[in-house]
C-alpha atoms as a PDB file:
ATOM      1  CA  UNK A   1      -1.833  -4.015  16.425  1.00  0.00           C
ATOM      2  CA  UNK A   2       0.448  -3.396  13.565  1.00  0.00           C
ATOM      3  CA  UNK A   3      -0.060  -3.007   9.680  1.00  0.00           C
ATOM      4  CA  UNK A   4       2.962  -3.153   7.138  1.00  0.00           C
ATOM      5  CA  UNK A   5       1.932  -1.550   3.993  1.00  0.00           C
ATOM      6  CA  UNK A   6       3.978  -2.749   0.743  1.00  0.00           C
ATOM      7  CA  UNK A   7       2.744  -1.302  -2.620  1.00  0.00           C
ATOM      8  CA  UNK A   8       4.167  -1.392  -6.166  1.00  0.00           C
ATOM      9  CA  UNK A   9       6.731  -4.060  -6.088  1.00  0.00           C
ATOM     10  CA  UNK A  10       6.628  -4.287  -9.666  1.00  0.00           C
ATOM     11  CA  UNK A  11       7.772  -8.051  -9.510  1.00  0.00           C
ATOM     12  CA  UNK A  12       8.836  -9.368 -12.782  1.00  0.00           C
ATOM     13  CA  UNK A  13      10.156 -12.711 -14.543  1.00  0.00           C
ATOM     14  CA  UNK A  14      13.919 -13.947 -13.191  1.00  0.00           C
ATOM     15  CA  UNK A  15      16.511 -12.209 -15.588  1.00  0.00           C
ATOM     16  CA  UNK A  16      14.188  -8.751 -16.387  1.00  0.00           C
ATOM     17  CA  UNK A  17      14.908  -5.673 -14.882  1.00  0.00           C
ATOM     18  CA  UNK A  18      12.258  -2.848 -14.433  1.00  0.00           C
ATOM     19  CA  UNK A  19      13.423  -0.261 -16.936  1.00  0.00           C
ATOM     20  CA  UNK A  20      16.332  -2.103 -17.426  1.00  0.00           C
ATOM     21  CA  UNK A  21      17.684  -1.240 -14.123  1.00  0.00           C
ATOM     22  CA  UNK A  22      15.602  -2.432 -11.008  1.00  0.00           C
ATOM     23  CA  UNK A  23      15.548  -6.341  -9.865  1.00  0.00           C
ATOM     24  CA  UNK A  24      12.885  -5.629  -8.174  1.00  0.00           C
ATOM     25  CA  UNK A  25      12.838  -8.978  -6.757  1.00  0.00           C
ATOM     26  CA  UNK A  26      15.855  -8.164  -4.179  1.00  0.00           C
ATOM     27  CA  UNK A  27      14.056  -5.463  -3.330  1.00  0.00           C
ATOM     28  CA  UNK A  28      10.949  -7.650  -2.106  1.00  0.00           C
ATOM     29  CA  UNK A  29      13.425  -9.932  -0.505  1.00  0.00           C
ATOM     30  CA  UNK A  30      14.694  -6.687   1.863  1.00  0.00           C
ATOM     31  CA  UNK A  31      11.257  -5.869   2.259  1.00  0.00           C
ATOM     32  CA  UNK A  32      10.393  -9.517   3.799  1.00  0.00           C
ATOM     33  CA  UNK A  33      13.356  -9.817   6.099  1.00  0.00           C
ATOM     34  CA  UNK A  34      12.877  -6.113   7.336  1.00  0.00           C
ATOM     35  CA  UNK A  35       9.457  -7.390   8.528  1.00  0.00           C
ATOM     36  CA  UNK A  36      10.205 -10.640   9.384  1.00  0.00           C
ATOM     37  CA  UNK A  37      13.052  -8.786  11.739  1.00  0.00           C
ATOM     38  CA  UNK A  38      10.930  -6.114  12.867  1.00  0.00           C
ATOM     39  CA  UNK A  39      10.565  -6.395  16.868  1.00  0.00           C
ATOM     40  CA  UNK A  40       6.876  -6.621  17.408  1.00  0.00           C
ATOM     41  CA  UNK A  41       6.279  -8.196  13.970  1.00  0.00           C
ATOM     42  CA  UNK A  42       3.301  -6.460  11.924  1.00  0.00           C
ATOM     43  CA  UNK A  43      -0.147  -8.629  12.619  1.00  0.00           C
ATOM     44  CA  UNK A  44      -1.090  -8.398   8.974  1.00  0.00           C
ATOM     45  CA  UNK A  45       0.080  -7.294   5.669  1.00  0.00           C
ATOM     46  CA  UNK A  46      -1.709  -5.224   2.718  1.00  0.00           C
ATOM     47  CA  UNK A  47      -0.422  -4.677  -0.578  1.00  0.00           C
ATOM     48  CA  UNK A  48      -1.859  -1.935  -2.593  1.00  0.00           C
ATOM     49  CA  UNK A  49      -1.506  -2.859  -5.895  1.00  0.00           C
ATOM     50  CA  UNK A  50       1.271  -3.534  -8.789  1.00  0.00           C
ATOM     51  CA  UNK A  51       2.422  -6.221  -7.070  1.00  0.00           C
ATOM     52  CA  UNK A  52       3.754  -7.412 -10.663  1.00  0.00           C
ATOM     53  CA  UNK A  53       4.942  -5.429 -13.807  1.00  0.00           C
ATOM     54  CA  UNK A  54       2.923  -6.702 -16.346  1.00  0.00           C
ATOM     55  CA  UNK A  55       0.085  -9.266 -14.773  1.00  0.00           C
ATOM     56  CA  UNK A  56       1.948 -12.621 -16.005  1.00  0.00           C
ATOM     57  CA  UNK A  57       1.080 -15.440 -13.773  1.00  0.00           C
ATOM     58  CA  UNK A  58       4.935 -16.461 -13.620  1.00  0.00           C
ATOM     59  CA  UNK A  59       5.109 -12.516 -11.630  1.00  0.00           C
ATOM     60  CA  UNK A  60       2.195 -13.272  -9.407  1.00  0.00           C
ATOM     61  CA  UNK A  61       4.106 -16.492  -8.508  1.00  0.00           C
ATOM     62  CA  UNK A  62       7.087 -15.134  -7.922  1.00  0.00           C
ATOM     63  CA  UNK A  63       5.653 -12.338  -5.656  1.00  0.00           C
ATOM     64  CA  UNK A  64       3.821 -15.508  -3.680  1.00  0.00           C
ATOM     65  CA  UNK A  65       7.128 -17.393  -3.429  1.00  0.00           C
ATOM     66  CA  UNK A  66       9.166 -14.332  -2.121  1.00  0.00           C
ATOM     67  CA  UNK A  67       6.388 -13.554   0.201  1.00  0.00           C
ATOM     68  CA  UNK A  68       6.062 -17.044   1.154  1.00  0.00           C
ATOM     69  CA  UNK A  69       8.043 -16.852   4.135  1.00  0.00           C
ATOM     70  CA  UNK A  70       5.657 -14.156   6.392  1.00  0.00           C
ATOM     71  CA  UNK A  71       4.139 -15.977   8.875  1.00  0.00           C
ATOM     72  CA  UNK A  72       1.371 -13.534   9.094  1.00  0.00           C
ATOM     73  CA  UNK A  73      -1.862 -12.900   6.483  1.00  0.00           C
ATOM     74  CA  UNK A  74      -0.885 -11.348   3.512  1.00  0.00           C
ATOM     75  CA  UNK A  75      -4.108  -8.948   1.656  1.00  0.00           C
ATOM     76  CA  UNK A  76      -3.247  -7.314  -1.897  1.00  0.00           C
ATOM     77  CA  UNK A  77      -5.720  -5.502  -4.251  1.00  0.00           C
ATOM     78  CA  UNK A  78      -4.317  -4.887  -7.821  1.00  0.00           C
ATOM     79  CA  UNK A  79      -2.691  -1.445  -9.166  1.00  0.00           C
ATOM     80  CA  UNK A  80      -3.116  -0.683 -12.871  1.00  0.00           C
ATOM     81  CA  UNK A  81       0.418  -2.853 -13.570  1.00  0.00           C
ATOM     82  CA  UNK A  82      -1.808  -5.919 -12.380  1.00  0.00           C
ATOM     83  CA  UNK A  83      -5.590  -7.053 -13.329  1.00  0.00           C
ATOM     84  CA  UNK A  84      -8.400  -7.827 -11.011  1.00  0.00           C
ATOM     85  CA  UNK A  85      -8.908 -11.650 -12.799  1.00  0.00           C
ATOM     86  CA  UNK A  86      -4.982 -11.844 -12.727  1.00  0.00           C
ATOM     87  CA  UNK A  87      -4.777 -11.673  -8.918  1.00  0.00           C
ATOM     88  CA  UNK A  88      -7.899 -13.564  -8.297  1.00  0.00           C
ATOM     89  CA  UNK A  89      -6.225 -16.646 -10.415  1.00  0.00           C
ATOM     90  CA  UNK A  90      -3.153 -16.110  -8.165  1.00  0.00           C
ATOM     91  CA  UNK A  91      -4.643 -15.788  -4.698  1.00  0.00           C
ATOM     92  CA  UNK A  92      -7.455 -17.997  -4.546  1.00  0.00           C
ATOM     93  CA  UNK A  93      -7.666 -17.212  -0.830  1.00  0.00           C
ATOM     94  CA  UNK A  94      -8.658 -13.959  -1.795  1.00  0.00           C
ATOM     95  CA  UNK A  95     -10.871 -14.760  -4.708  1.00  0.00           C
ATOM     96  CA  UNK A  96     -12.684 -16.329  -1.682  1.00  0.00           C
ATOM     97  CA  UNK A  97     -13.673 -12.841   0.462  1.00  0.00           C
ATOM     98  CA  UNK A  98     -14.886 -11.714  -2.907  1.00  0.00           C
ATOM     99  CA  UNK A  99     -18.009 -11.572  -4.855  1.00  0.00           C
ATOM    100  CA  UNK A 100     -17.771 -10.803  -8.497  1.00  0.00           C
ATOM    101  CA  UNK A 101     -14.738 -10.204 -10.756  1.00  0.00           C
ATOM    102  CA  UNK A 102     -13.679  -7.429  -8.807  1.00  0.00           C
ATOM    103  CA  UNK A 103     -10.887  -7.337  -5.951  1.00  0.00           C
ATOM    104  CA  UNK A 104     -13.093  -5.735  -3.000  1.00  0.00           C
ATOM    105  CA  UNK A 105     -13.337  -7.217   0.097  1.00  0.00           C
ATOM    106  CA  UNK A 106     -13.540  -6.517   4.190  1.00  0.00           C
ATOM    107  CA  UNK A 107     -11.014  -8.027   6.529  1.00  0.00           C
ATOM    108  CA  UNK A 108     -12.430  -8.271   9.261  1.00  0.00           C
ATOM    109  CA  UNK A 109     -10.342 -10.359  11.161  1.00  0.00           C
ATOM    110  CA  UNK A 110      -8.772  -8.021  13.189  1.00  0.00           C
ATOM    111  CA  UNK A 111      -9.613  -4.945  16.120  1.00  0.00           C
ATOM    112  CA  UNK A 112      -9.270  -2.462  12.927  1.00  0.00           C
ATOM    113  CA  UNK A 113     -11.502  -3.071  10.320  1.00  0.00           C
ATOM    114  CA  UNK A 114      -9.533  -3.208   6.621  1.00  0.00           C
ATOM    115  CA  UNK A 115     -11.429  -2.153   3.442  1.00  0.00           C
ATOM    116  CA  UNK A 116      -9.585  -3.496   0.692  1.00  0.00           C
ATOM    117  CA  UNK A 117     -10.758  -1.637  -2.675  1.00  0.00           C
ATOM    118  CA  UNK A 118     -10.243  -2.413  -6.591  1.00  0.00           C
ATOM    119  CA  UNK A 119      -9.706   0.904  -8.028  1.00  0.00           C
ATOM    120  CA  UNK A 120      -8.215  -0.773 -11.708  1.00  0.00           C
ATOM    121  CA  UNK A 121      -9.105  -0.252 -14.579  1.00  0.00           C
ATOM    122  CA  UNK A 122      -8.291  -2.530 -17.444  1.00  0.00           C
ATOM    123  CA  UNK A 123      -5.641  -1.834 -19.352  1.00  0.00           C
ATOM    124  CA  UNK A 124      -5.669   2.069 -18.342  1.00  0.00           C
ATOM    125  CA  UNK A 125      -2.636   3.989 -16.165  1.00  0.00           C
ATOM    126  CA  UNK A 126      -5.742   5.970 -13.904  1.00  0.00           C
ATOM    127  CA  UNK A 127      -8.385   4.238 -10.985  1.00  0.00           C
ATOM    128  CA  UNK A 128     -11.932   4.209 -10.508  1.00  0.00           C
ATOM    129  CA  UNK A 129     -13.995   2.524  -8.049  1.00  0.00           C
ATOM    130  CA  UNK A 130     -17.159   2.513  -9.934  1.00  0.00           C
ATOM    131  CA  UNK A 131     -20.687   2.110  -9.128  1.00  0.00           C
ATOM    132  CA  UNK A 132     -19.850  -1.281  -7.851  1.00  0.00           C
ATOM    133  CA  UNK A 133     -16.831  -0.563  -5.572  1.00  0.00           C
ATOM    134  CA  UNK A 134     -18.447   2.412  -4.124  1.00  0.00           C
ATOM    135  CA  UNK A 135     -21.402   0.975  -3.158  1.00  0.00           C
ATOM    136  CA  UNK A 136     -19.352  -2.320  -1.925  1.00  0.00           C
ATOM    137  CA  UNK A 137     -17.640   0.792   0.522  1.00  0.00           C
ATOM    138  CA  UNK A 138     -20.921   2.316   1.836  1.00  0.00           C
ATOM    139  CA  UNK A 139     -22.467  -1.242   2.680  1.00  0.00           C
ATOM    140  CA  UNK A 140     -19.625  -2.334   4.001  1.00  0.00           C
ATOM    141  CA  UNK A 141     -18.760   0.685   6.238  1.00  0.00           C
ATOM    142  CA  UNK A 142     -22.685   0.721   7.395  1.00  0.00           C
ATOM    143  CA  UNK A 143     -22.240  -2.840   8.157  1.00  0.00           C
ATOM    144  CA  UNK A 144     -19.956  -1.750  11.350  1.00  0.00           C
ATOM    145  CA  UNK A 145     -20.633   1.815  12.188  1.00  0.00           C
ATOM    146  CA  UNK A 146     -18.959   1.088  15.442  1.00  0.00           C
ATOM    147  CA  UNK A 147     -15.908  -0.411  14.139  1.00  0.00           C
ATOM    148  CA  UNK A 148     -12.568   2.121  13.129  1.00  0.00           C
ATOM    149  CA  UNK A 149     -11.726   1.289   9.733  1.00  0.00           C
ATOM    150  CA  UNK A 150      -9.397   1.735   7.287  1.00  0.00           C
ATOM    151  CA  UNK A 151      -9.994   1.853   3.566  1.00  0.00           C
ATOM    152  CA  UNK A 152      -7.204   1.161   0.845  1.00  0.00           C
ATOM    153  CA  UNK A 153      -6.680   1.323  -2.637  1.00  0.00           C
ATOM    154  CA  UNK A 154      -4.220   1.669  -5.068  1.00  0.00           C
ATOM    155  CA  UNK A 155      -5.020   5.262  -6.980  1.00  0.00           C
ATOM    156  CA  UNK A 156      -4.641   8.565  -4.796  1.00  0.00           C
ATOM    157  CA  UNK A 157      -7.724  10.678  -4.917  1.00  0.00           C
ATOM    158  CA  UNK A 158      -5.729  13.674  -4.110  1.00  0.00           C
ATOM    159  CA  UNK A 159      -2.964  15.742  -6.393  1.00  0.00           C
ATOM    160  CA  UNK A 160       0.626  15.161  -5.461  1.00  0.00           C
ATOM    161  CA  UNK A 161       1.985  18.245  -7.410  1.00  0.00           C
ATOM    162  CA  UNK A 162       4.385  15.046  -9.538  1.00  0.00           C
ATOM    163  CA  UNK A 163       1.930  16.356 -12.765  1.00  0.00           C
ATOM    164  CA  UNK A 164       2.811  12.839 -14.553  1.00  0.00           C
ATOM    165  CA  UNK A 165       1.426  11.235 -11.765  1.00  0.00           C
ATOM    166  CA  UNK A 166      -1.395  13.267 -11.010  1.00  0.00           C
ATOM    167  CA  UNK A 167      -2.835  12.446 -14.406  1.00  0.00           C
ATOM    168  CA  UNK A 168      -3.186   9.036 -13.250  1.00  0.00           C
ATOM    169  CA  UNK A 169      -5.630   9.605 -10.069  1.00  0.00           C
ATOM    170  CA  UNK A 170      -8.387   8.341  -9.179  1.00  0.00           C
ATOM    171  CA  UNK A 171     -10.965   9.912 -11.625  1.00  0.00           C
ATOM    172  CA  UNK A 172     -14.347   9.222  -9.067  1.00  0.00           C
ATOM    173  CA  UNK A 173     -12.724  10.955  -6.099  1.00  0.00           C
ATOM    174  CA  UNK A 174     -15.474  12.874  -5.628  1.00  0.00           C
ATOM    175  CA  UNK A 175     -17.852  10.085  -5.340  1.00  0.00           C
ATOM    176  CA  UNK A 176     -15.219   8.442  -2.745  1.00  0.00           C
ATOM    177  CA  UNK A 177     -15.640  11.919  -0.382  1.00  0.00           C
ATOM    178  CA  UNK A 178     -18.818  11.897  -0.104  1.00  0.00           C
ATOM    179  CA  UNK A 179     -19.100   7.757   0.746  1.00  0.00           C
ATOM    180  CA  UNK A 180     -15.942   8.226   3.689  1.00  0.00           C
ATOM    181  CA  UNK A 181     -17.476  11.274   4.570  1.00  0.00           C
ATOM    182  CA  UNK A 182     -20.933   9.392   5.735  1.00  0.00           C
ATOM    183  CA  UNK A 183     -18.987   7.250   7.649  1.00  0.00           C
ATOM    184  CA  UNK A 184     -17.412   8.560  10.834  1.00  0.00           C
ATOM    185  CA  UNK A 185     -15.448   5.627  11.718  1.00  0.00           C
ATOM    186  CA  UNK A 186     -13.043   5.554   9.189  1.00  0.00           C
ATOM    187  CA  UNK A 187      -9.708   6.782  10.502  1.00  0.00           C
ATOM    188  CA  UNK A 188      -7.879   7.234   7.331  1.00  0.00           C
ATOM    189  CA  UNK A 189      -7.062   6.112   3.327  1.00  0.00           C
ATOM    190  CA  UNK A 190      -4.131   4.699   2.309  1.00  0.00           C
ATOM    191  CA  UNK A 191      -2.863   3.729  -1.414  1.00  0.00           C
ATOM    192  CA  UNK A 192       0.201   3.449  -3.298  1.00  0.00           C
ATOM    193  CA  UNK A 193       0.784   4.538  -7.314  1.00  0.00           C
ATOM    194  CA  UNK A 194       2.928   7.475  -6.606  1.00  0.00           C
ATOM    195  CA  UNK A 195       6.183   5.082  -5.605  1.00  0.00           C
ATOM    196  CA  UNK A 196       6.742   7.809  -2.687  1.00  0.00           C
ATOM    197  CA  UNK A 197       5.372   8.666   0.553  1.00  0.00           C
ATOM    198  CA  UNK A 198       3.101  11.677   1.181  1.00  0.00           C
ATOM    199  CA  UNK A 199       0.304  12.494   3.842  1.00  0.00           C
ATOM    200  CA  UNK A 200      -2.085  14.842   4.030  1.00  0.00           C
ATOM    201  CA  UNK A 201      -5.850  15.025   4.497  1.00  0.00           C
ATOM    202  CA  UNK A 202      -8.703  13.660   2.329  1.00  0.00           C
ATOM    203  CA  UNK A 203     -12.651  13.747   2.936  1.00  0.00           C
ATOM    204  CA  UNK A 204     -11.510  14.891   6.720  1.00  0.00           C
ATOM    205  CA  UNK A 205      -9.541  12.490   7.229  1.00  0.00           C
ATOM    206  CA  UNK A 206      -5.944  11.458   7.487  1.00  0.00           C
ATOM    207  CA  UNK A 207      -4.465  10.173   3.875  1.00  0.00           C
ATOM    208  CA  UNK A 208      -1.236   8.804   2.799  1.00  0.00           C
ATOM    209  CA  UNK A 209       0.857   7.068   0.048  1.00  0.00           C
ATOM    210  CA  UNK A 210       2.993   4.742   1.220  1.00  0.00           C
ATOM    211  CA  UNK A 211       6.579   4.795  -0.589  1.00  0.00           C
ATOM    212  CA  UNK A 212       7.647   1.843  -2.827  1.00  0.00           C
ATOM    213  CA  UNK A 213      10.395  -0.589  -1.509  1.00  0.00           C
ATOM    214  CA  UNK A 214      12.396  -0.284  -5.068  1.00  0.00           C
ATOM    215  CA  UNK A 215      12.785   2.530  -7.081  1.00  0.00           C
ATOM    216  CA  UNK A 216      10.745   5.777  -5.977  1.00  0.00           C
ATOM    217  CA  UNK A 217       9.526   8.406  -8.628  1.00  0.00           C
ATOM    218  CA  UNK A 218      10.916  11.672  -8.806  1.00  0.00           C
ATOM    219  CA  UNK A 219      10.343  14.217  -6.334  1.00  0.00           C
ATOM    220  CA  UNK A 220       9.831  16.519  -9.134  1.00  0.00           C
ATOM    221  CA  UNK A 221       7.365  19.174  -8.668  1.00  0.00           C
ATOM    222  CA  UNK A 222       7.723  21.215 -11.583  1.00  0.00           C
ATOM    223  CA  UNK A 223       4.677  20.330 -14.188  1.00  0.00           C
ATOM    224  CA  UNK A 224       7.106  20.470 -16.769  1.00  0.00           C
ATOM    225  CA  UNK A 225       9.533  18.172 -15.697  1.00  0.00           C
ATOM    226  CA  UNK A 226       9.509  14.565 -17.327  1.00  0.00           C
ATOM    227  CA  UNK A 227       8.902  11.119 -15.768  1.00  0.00           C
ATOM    228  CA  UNK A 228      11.606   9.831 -14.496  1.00  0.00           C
ATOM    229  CA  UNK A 229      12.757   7.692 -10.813  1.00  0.00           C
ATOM    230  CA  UNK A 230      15.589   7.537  -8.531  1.00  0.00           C
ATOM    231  CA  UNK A 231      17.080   4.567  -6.525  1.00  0.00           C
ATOM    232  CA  UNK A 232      16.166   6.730  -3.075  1.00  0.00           C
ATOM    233  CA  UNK A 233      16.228   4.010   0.298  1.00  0.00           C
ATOM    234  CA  UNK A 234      13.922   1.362   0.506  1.00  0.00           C
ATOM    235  CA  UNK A 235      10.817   1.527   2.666  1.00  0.00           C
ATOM    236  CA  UNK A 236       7.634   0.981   3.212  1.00  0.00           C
ATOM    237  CA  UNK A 237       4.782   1.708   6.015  1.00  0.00           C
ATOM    238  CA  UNK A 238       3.740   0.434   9.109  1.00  0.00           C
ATOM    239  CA  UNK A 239       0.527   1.662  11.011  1.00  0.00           C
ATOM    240  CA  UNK A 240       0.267   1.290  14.497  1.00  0.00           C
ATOM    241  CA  UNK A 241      -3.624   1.076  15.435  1.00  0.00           C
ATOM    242  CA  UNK A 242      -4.060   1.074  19.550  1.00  0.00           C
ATOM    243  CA  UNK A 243      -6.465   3.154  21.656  1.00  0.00           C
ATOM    244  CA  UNK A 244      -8.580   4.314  18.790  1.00  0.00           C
ATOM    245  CA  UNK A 245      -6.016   5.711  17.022  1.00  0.00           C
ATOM    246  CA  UNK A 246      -3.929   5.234  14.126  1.00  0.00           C
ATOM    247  CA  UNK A 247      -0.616   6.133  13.449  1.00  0.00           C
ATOM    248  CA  UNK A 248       1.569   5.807  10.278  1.00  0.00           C
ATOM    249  CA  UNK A 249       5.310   5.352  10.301  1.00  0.00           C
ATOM    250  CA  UNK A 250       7.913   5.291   7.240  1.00  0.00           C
ATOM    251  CA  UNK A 251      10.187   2.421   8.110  1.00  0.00           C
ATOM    252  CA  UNK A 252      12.975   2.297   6.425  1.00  0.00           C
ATOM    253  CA  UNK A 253      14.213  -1.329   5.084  1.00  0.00           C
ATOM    254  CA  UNK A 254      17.849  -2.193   5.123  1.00  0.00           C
ATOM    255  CA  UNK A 255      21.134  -2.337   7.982  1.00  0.00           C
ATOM    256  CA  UNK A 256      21.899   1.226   9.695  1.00  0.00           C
ATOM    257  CA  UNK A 257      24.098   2.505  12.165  1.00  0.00           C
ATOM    258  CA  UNK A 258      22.607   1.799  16.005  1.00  0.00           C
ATOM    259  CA  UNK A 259      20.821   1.812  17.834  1.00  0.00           C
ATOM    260  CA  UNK A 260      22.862   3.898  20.320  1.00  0.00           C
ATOM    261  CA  UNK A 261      22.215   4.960  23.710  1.00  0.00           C
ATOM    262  CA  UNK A 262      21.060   8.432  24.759  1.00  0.00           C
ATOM    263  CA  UNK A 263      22.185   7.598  28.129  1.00  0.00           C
ATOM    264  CA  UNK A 264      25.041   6.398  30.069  1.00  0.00           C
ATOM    265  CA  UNK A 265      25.027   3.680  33.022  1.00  0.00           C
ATOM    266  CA  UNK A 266      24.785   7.037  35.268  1.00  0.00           C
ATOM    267  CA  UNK A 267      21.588   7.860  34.199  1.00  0.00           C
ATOM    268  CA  UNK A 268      22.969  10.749  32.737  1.00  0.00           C
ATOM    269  CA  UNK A 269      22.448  11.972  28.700  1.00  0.00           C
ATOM    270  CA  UNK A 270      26.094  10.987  26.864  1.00  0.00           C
ATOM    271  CA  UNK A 271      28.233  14.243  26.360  1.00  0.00           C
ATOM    272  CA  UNK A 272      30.264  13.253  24.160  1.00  0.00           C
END
């Protein structure tokens, strides 16, 4: 099976720009035809977080309408640009796997289990789970200790070395480790936040960011520098699940060169 990943569209109101320079919008438009053209399609999509700019309802329609046309399940928790009531209001399908005011839920629809985690808090750049969201993960993981998983959220629990960024973690990532760590199943953690896409390991196990399909924050590791982005190539990521095993790729969304053969009609690699 395949899972697309999309995370901070940043959606706003027709007319505004992010920053005064994105239409994010197009962007999300790219983002749906790359999938829609992708050849096999993606069985599911999640969306980890900021799927608006500033948690209007007009954004949170305008991300439904764009996304509208995927024929396949759609599954967004909120980033710290959106609000846990604000997406309930807007996907009432989703208010429905939930219990409470917060955005956790299982999906359990498919061969990999998704845990889909609220890690906002209100009005405040930085994640927690919270008593509540962490012990939502270790019931929930201890409901199928059989089962791989895969647990998302929007907030890294991990330092990037982009300082600005780093500031804005996930504050209980302790607590996290030692939940994922009880629980052998889980194959990985993915999030968003960071608008760029790293991988490495958390609580044993595989972790990674998955890049933003607009503009991407700077790649700039010194602590000094200031916060800024650049208009790098769209992508996003898609995770390939299949004997036991999960695999993450960066896809990159727009029209390229190819695809050209390696080989001729002979059989033989192309020269030249």
């Amino acid at each position: 099976m395949l899972i697309a990943q999309l995370t901070d569209t940043h959606i706003r109101r027709p007319g505004s720009l992010a920053y005064g320079v994105v239409d994010t919008a197009i962007f999300l438009e790219a983002a749906v035809a790359h999938l829609l053209a992708l050849d096999p399609r993606p069985d599911a999509v999640i969306v980890t977080g900021d799927l608006t700019d500033f948690d209007d309802p007009q954004e949170h329609a305008r991300f439904r309408q764009i996304t509208a046309a995927l024929p396949m399940p759609v599954f967004p928790i909120p980033g710290n640009h959106d609000s846990s009531a604000g997406l309930l209001a807007a996907f009432p399908e989703i208010a429905g796997r939930c219990a409470g005011g917060r955005v956790n839920y299982v999906v359990e629809d498919l061969p990999l289990r998704i845990v889909m985690l609220d890690s906002t808090v209100h009005g405040r750049p930085h994640g927690t789970l919270g008593a509540e969201g962490l012990d939502f993960l270790d019931r929930a993981l201890g409901a199928a200790p059989g089962t791989p998983a895969l647990v998302c959220a929007h907030h890294p629990p991990f330092l990037t070395g982009i300082r600005h960024m780093d500031v804005q973690n996930l504050f209980d990532a302790a607590a996290l480790e030692a939940v994922l760590r009880r629980h052998p199943q889980v194959l990985a953690y993915t999030c968003g936040h960071v608008h760029r896409a790293v991988t490495t390991t958390f609580a044993g196990l595989a972790a990674t960011i998955a890049p933003a399909p607009a503009h991407s924050v700077s790649l700039a590791l010194d602590p000094a520098a200031p916060p800024t982005f650049h208009m790098e190539p769209p992508s996003l990521s898609l995770h390939r699940f299949a004997e036991g095993r999960l695999v993450t790729h960066r896809s990159f969304i727009g029209a390229f060169p190819g695809p050209f053969p390696f080989f001729g009609p002979d059989g033989r690699a192309i020269a030249g």
